[in-house]
PDB file of N, CA and C in Angstrom:
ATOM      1  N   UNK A   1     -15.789  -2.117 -15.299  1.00  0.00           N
ATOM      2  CA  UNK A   1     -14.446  -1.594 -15.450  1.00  0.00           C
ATOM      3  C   UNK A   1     -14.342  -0.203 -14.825  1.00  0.00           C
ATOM      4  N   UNK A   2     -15.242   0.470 -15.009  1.00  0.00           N
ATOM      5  CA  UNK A   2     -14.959   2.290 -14.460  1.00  0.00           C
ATOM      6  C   UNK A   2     -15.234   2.089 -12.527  1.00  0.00           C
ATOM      7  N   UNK A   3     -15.950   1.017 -12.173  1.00  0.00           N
ATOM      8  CA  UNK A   3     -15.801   0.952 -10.918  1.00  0.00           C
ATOM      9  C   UNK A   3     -14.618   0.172  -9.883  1.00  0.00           C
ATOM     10  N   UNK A   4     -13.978  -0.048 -10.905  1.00  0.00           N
ATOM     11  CA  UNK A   4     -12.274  -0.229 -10.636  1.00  0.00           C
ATOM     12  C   UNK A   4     -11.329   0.329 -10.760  1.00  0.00           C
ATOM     13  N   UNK A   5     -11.672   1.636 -11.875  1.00  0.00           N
ATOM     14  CA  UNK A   5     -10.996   2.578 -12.454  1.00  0.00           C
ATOM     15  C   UNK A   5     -11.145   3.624 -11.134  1.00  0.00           C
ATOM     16  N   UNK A   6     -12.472   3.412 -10.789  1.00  0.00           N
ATOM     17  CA  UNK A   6     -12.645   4.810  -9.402  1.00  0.00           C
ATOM     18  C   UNK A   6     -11.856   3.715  -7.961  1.00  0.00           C
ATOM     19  N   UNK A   7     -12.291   2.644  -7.909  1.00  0.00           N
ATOM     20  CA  UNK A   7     -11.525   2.159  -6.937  1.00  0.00           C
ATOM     21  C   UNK A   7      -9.922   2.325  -6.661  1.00  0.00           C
ATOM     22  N   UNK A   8      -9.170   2.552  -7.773  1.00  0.00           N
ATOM     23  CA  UNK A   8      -7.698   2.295  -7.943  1.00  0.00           C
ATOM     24  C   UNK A   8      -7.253   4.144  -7.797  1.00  0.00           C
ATOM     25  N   UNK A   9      -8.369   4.868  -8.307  1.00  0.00           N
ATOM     26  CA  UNK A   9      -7.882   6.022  -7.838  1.00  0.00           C
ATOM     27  C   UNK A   9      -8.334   6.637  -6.329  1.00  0.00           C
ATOM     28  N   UNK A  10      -9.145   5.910  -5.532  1.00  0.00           N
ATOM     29  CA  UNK A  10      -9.598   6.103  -4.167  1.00  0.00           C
ATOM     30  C   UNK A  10      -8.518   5.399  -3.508  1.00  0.00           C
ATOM     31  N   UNK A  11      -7.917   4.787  -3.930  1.00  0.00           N
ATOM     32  CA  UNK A  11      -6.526   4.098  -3.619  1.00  0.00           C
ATOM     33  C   UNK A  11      -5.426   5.033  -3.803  1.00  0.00           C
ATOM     34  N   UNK A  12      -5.261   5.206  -4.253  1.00  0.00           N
ATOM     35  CA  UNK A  12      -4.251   6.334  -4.513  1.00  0.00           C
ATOM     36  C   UNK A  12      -4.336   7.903  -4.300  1.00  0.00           C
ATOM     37  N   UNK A  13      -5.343   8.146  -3.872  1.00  0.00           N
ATOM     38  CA  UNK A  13      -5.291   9.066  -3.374  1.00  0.00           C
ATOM     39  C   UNK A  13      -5.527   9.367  -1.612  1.00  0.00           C
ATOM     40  N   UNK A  14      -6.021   8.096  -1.417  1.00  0.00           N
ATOM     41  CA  UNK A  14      -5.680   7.529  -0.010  1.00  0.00           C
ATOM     42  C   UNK A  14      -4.320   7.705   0.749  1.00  0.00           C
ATOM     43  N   UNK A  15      -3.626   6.926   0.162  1.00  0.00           N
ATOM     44  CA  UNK A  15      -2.213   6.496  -0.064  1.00  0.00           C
ATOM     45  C   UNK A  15      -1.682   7.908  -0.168  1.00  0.00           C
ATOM     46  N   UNK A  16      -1.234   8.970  -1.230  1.00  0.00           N
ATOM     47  CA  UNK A  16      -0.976  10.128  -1.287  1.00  0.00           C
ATOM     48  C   UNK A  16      -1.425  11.335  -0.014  1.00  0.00           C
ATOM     49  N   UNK A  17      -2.130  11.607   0.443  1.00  0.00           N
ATOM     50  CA  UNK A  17      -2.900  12.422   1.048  1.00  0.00           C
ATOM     51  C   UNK A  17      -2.781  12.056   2.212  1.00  0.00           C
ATOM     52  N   UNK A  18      -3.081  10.687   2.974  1.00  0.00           N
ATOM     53  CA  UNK A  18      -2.294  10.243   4.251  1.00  0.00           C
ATOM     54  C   UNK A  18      -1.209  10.256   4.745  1.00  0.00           C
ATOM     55  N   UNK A  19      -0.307   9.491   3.991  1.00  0.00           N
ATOM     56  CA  UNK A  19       0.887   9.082   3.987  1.00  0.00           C
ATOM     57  C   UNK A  19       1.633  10.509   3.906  1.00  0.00           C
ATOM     58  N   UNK A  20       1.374  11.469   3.027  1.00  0.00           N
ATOM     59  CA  UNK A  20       2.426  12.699   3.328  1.00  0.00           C
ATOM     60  C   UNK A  20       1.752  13.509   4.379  1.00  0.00           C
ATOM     61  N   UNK A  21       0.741  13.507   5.128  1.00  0.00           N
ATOM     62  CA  UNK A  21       0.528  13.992   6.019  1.00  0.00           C
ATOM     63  C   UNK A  21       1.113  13.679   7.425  1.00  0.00           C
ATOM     64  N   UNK A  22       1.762  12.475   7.240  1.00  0.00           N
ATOM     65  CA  UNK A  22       2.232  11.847   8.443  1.00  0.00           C
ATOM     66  C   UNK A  22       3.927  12.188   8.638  1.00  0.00           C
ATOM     67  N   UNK A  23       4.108  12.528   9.576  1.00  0.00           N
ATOM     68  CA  UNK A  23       5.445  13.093  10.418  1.00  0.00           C
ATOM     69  C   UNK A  23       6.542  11.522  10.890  1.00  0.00           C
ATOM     70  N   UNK A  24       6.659  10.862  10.261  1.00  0.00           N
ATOM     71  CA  UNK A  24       7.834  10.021  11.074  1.00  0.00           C
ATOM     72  C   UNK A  24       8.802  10.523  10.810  1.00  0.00           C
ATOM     73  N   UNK A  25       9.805  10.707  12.163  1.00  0.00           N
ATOM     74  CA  UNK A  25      11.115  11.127  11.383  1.00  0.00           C
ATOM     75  C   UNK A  25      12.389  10.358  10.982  1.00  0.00           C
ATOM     76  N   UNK A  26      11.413   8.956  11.240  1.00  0.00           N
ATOM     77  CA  UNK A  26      12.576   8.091  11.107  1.00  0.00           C
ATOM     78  C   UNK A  26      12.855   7.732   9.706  1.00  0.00           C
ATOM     79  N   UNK A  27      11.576   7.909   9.091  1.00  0.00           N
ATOM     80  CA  UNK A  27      11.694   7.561   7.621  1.00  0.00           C
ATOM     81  C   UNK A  27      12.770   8.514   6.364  1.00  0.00           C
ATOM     82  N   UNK A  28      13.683   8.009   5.862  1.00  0.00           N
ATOM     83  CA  UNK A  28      14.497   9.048   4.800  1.00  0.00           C
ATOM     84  C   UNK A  28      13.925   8.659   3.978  1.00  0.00           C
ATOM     85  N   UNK A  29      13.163   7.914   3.102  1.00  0.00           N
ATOM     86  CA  UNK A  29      13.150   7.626   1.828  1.00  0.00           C
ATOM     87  C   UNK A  29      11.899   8.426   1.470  1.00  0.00           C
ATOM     88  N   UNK A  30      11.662   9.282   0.257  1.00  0.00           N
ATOM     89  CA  UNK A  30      10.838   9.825   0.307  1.00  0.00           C
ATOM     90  C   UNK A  30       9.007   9.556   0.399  1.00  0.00           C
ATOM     91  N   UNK A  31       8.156   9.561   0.731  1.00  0.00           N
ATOM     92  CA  UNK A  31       7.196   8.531   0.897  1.00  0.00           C
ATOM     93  C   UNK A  31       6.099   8.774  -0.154  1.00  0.00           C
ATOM     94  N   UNK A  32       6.029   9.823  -1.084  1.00  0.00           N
ATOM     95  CA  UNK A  32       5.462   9.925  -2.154  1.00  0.00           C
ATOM     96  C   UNK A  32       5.400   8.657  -3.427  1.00  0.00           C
ATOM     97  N   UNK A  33       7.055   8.270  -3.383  1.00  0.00           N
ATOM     98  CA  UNK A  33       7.762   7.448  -4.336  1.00  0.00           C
ATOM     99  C   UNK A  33       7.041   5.955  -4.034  1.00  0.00           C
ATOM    100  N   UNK A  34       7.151   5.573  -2.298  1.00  0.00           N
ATOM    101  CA  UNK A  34       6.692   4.437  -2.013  1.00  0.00           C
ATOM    102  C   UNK A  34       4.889   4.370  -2.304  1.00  0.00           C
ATOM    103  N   UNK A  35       4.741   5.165  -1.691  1.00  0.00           N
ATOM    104  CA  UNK A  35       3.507   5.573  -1.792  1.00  0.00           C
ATOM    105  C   UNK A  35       2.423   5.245  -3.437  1.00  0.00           C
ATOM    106  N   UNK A  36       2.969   6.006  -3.815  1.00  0.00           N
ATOM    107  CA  UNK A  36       2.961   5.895  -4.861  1.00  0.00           C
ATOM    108  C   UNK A  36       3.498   4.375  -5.822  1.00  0.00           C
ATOM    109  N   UNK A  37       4.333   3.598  -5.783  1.00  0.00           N
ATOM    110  CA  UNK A  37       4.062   2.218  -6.045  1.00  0.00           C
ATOM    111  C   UNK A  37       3.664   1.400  -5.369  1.00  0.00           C
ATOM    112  N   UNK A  38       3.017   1.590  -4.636  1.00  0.00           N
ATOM    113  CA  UNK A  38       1.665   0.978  -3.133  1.00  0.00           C
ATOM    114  C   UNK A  38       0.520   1.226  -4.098  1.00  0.00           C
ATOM    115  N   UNK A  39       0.362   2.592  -4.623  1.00  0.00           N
ATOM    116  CA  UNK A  39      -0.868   2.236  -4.828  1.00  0.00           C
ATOM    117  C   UNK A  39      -1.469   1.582  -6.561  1.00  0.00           C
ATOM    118  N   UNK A  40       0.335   1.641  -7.404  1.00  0.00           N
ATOM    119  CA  UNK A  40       0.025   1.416  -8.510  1.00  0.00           C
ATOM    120  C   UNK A  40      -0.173  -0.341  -8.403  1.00  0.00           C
ATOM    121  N   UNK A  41       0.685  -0.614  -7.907  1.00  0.00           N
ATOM    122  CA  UNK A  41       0.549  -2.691  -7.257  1.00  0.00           C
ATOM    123  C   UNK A  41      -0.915  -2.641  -7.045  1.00  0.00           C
ATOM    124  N   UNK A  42      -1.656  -1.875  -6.216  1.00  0.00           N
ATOM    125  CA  UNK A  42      -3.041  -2.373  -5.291  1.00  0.00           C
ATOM    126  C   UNK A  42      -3.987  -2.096  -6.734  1.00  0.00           C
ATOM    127  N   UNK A  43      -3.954  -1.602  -7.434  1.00  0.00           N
ATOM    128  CA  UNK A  43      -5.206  -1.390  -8.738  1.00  0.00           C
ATOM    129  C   UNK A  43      -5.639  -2.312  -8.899  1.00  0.00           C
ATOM    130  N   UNK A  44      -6.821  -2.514  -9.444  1.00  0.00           N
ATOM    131  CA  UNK A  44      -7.406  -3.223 -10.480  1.00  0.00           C
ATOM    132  C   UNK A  44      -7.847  -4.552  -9.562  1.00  0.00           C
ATOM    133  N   UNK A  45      -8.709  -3.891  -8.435  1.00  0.00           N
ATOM    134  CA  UNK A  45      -8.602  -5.782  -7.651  1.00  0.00           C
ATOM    135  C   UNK A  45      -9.808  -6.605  -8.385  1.00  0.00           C
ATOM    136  N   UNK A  46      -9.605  -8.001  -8.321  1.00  0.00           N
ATOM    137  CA  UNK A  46     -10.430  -8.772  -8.890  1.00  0.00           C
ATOM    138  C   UNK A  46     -11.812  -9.408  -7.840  1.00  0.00           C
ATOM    139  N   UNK A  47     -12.236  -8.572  -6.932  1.00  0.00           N
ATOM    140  CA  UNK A  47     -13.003  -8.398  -5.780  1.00  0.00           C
ATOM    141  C   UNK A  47     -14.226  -7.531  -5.816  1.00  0.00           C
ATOM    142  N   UNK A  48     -15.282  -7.956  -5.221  1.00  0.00           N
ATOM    143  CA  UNK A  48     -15.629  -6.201  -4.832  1.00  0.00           C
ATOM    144  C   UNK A  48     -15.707  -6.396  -2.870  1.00  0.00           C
ATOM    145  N   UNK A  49     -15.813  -5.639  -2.441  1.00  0.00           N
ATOM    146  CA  UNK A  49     -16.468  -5.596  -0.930  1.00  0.00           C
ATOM    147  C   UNK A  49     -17.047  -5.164  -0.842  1.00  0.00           C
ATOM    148  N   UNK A  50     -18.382  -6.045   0.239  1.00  0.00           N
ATOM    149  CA  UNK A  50     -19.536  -5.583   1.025  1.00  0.00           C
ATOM    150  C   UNK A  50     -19.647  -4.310   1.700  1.00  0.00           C
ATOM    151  N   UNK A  51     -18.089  -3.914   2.372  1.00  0.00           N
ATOM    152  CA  UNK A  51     -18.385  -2.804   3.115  1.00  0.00           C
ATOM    153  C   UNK A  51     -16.469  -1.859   3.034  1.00  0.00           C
ATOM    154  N   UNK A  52     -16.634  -0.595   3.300  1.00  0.00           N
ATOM    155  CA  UNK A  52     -15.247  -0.086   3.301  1.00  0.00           C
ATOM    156  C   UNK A  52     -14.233  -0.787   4.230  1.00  0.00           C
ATOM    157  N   UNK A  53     -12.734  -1.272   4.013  1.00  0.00           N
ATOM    158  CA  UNK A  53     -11.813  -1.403   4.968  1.00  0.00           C
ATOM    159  C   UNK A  53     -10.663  -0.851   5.027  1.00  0.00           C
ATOM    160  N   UNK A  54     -10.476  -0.264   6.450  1.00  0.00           N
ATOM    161  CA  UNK A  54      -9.044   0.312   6.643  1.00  0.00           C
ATOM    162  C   UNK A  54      -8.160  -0.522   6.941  1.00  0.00           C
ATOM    163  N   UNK A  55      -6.810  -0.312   6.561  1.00  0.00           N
ATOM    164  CA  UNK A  55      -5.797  -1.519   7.070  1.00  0.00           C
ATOM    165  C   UNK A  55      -4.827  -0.794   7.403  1.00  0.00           C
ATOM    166  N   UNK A  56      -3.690  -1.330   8.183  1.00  0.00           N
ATOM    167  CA  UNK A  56      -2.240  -0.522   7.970  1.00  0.00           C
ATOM    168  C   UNK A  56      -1.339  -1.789   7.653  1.00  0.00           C
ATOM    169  N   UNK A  57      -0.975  -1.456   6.690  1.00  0.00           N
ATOM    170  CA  UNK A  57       0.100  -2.456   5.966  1.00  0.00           C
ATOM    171  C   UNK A  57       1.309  -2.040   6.735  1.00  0.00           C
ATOM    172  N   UNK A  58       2.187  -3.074   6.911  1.00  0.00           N
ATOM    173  CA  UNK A  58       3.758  -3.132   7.898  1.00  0.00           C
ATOM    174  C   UNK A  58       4.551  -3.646   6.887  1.00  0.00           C
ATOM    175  N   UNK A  59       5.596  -3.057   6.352  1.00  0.00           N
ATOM    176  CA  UNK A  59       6.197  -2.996   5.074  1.00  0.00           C
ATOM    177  C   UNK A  59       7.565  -2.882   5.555  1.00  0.00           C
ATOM    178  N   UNK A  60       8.354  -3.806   4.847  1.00  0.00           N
ATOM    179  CA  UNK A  60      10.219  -3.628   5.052  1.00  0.00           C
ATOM    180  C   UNK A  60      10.256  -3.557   4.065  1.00  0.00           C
ATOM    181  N   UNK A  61      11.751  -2.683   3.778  1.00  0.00           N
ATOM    182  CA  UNK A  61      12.669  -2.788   2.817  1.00  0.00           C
ATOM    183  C   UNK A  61      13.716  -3.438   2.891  1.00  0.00           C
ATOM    184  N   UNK A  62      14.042  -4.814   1.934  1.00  0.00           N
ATOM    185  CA  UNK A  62      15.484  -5.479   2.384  1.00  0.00           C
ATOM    186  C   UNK A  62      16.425  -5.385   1.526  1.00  0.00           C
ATOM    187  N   UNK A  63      17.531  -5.990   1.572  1.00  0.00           N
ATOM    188  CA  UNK A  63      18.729  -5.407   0.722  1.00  0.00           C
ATOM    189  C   UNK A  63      18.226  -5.425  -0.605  1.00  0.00           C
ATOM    190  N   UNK A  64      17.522  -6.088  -1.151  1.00  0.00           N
ATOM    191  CA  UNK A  64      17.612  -6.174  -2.178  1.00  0.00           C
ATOM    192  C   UNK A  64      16.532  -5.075  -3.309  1.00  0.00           C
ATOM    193  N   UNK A  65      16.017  -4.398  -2.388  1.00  0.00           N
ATOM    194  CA  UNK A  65      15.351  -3.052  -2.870  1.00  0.00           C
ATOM    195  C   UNK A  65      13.819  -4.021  -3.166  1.00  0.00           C
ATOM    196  N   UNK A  66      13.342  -4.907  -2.467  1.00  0.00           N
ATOM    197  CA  UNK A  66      12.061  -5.834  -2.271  1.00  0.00           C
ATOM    198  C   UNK A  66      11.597  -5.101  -0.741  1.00  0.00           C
ATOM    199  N   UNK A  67       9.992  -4.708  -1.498  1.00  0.00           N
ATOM    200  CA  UNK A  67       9.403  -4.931  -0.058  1.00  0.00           C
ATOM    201  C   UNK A  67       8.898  -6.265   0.183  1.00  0.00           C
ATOM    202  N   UNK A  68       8.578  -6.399   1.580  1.00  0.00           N
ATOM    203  CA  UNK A  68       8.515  -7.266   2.145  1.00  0.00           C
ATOM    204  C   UNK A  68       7.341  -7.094   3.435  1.00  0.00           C
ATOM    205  N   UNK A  69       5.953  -7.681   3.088  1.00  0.00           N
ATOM    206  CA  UNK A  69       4.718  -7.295   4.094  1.00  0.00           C
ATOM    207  C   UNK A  69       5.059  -8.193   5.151  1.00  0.00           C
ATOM    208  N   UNK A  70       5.374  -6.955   6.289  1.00  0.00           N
ATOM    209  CA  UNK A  70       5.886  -8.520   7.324  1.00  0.00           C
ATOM    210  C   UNK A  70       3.888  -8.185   8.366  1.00  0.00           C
ATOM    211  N   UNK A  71       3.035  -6.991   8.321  1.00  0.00           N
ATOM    212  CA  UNK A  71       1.920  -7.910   8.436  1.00  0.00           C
ATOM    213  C   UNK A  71       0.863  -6.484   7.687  1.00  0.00           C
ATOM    214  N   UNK A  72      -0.448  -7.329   7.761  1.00  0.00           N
ATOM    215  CA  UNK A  72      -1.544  -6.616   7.409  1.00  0.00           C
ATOM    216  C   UNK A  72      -2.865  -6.537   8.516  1.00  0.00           C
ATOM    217  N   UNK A  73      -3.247  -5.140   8.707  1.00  0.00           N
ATOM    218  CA  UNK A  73      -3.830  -4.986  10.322  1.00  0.00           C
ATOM    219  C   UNK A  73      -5.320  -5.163   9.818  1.00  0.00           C
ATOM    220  N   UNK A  74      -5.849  -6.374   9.800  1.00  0.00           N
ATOM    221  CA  UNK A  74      -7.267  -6.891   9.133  1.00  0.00           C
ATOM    222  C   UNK A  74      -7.393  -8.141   9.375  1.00  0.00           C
ATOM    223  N   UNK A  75      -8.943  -8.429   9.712  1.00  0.00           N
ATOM    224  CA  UNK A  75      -9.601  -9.586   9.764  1.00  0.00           C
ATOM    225  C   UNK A  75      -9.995 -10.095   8.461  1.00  0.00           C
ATOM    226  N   UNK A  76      -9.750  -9.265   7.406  1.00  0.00           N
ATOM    227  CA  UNK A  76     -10.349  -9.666   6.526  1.00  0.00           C
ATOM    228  C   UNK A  76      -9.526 -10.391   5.445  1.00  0.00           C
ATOM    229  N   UNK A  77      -9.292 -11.870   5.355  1.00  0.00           N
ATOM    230  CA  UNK A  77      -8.649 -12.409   4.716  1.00  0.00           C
ATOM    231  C   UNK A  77      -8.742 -12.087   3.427  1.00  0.00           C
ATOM    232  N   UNK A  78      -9.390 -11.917   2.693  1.00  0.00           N
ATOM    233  CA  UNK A  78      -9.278 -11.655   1.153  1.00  0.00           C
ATOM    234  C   UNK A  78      -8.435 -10.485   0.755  1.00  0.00           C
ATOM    235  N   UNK A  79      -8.789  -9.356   1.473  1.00  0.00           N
ATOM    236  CA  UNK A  79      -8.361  -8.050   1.559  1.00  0.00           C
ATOM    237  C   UNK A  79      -6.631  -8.498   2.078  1.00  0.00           C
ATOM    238  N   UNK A  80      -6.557  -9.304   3.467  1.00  0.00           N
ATOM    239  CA  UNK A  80      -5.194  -9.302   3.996  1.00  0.00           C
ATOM    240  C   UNK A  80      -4.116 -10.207   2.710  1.00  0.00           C
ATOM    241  N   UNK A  81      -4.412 -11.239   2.162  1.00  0.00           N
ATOM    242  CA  UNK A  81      -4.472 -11.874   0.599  1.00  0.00           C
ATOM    243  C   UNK A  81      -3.799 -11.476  -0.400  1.00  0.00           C
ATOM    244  N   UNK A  82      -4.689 -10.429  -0.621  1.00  0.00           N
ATOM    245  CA  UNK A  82      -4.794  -9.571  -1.915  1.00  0.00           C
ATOM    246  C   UNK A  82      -3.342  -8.579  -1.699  1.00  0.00           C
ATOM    247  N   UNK A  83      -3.388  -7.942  -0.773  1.00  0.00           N
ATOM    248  CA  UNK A  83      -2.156  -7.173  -0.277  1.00  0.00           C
ATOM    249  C   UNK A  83      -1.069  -7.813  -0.520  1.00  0.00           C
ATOM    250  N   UNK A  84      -1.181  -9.262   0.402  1.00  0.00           N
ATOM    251  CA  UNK A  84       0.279  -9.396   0.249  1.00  0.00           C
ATOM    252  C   UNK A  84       0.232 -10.187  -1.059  1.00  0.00           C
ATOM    253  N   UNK A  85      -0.607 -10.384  -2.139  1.00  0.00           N
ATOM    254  CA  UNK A  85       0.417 -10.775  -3.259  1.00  0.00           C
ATOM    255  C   UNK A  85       0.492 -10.028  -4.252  1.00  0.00           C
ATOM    256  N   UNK A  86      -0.128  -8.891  -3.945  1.00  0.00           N
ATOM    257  CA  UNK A  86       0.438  -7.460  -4.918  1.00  0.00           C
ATOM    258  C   UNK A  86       2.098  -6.822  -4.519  1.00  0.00           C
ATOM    259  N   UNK A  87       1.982  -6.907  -3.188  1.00  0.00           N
ATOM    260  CA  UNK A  87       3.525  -5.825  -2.343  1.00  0.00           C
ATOM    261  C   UNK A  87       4.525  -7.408  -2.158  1.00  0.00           C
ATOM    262  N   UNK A  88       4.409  -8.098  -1.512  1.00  0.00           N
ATOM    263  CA  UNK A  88       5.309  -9.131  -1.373  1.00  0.00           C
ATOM    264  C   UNK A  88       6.202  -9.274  -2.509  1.00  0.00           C
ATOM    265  N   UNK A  89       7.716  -8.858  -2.302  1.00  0.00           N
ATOM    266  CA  UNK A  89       8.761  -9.225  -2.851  1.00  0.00           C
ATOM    267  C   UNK A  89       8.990  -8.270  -4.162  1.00  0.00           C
ATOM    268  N   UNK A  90       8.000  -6.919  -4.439  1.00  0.00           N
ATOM    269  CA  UNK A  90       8.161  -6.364  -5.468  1.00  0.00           C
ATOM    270  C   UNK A  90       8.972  -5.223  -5.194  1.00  0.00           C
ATOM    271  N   UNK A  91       9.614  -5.176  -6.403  1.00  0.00           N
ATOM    272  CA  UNK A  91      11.419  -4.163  -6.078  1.00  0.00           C
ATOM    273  C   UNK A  91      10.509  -2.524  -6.301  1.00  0.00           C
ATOM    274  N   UNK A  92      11.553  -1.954  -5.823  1.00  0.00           N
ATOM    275  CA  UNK A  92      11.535  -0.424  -5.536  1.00  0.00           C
ATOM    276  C   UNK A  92      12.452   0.199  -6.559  1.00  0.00           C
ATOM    277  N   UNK A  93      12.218   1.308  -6.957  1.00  0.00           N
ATOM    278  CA  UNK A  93      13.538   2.015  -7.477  1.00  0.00           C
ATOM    279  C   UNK A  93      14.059   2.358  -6.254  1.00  0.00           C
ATOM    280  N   UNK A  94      15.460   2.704  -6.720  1.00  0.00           N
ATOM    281  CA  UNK A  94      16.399   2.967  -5.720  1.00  0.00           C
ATOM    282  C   UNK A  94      16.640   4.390  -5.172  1.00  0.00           C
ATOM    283  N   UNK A  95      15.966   5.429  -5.806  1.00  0.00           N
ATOM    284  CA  UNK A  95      15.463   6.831  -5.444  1.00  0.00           C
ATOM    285  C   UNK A  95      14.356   6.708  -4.202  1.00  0.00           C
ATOM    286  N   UNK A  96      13.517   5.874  -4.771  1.00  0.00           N
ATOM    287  CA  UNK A  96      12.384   5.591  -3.088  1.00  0.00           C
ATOM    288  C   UNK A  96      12.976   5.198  -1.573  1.00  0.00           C
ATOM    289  N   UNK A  97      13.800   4.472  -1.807  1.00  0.00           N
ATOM    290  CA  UNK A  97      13.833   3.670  -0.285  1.00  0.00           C
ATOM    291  C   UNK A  97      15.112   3.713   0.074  1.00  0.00           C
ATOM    292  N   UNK A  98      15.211   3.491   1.848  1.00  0.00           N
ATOM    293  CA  UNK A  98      16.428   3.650   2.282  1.00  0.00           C
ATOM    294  C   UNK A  98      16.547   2.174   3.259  1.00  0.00           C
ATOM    295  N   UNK A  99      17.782   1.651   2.619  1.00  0.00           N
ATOM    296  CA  UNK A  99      17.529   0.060   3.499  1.00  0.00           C
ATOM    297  C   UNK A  99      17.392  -0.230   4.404  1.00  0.00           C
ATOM    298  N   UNK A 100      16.426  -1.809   4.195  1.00  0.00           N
ATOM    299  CA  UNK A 100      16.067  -1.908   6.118  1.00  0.00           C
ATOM    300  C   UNK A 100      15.250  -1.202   6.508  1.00  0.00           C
ATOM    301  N   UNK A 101      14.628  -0.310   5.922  1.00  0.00           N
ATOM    302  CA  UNK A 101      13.466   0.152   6.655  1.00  0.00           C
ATOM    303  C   UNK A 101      12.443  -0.342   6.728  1.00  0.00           C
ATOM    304  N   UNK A 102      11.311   0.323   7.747  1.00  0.00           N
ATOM    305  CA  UNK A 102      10.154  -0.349   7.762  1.00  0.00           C
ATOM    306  C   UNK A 102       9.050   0.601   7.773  1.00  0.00           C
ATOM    307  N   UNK A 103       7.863   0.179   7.345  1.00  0.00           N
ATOM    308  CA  UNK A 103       7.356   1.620   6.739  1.00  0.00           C
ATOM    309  C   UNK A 103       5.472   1.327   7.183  1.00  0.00           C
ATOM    310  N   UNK A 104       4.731   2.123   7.814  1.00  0.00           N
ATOM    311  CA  UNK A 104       3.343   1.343   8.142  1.00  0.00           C
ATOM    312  C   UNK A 104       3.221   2.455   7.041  1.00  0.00           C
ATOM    313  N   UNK A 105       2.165   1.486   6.366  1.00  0.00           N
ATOM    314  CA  UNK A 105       1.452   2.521   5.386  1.00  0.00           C
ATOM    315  C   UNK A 105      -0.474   2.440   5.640  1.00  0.00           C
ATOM    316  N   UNK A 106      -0.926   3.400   5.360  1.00  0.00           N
ATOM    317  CA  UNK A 106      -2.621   3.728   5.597  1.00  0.00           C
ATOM    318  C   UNK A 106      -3.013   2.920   4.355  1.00  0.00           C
ATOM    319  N   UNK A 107      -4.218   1.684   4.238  1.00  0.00           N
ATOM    320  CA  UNK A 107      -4.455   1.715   2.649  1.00  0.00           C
ATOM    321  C   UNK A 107      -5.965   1.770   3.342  1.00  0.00           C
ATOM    322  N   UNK A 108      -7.071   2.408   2.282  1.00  0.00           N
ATOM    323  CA  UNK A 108      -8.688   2.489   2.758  1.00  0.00           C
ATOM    324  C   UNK A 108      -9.143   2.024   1.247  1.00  0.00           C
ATOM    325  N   UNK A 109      -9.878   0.783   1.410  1.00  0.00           N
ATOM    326  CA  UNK A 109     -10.193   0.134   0.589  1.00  0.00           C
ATOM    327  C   UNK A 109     -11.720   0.147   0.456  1.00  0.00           C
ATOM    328  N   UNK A 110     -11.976   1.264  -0.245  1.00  0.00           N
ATOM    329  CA  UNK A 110     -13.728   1.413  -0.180  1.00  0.00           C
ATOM    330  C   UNK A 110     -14.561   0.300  -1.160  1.00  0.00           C
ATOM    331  N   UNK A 111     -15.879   0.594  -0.757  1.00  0.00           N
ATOM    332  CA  UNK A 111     -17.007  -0.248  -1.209  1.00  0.00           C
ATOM    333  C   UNK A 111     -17.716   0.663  -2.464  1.00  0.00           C
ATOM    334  N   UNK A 112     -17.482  -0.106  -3.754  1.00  0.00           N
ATOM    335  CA  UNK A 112     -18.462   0.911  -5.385  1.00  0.00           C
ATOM    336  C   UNK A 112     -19.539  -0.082  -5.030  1.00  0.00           C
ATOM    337  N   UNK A 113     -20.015   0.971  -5.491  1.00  0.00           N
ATOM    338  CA  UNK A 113     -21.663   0.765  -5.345  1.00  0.00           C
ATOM    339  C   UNK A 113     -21.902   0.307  -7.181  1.00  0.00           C
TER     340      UNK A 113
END
């Protein structure tokens, strides 16, 4: 359990620390907010991995305040899987997102030892 507990916060602080470091200016919605329910969805995976993976998740927002993974940048099916049935179709508050957008997000999915 505590090596899921450190996984979910290497997740989230991934997610935090990248993601506001990054300059798009196309994005209005604030990216802390998204960010931040990116990484509360990704917790607790029922996995471990052999080795660390980076991905960039490709994320819409559609009318209905649902993201929507239109892809995941990985060979690694379990990992690409796992993503989309945590984020697929789960609503946003309406303070986070601005419609129709589309959003690449950083996720780094390390290896506990």
């Amino acid at each position: 359990m505590q090596k899921f507990k450190m996984f979910a916060l290497a997740v989230a602080i991934t997610f935090s620390s990248v993601l506001s470091a990054s300059t798009n200016p196309i994005e209005k919605a604030e990216p802390a907010s998204i960010t931040e329910t990116v990484g509360k969805l990704l917790k607790n995976p029922n996995f471990q991995l052999s080795k660390e993976v980076n991905v960039i998740v490709d994320i819409f927002i559609n009318e209905n305040d649902e993201m929507v993974v239109l892809s995941v940048d990985t060979d690694n099916k379990l990992v690409e899987n796992y993503i989309k049935s945590r984020l697929n179709y789960k609503k946003l508050s309406k303070e986070a997102i601005d419609y129709r957008k589309s959003f690449k997000i950083p996720v780094k999915m390390i290896k506990l030892n």
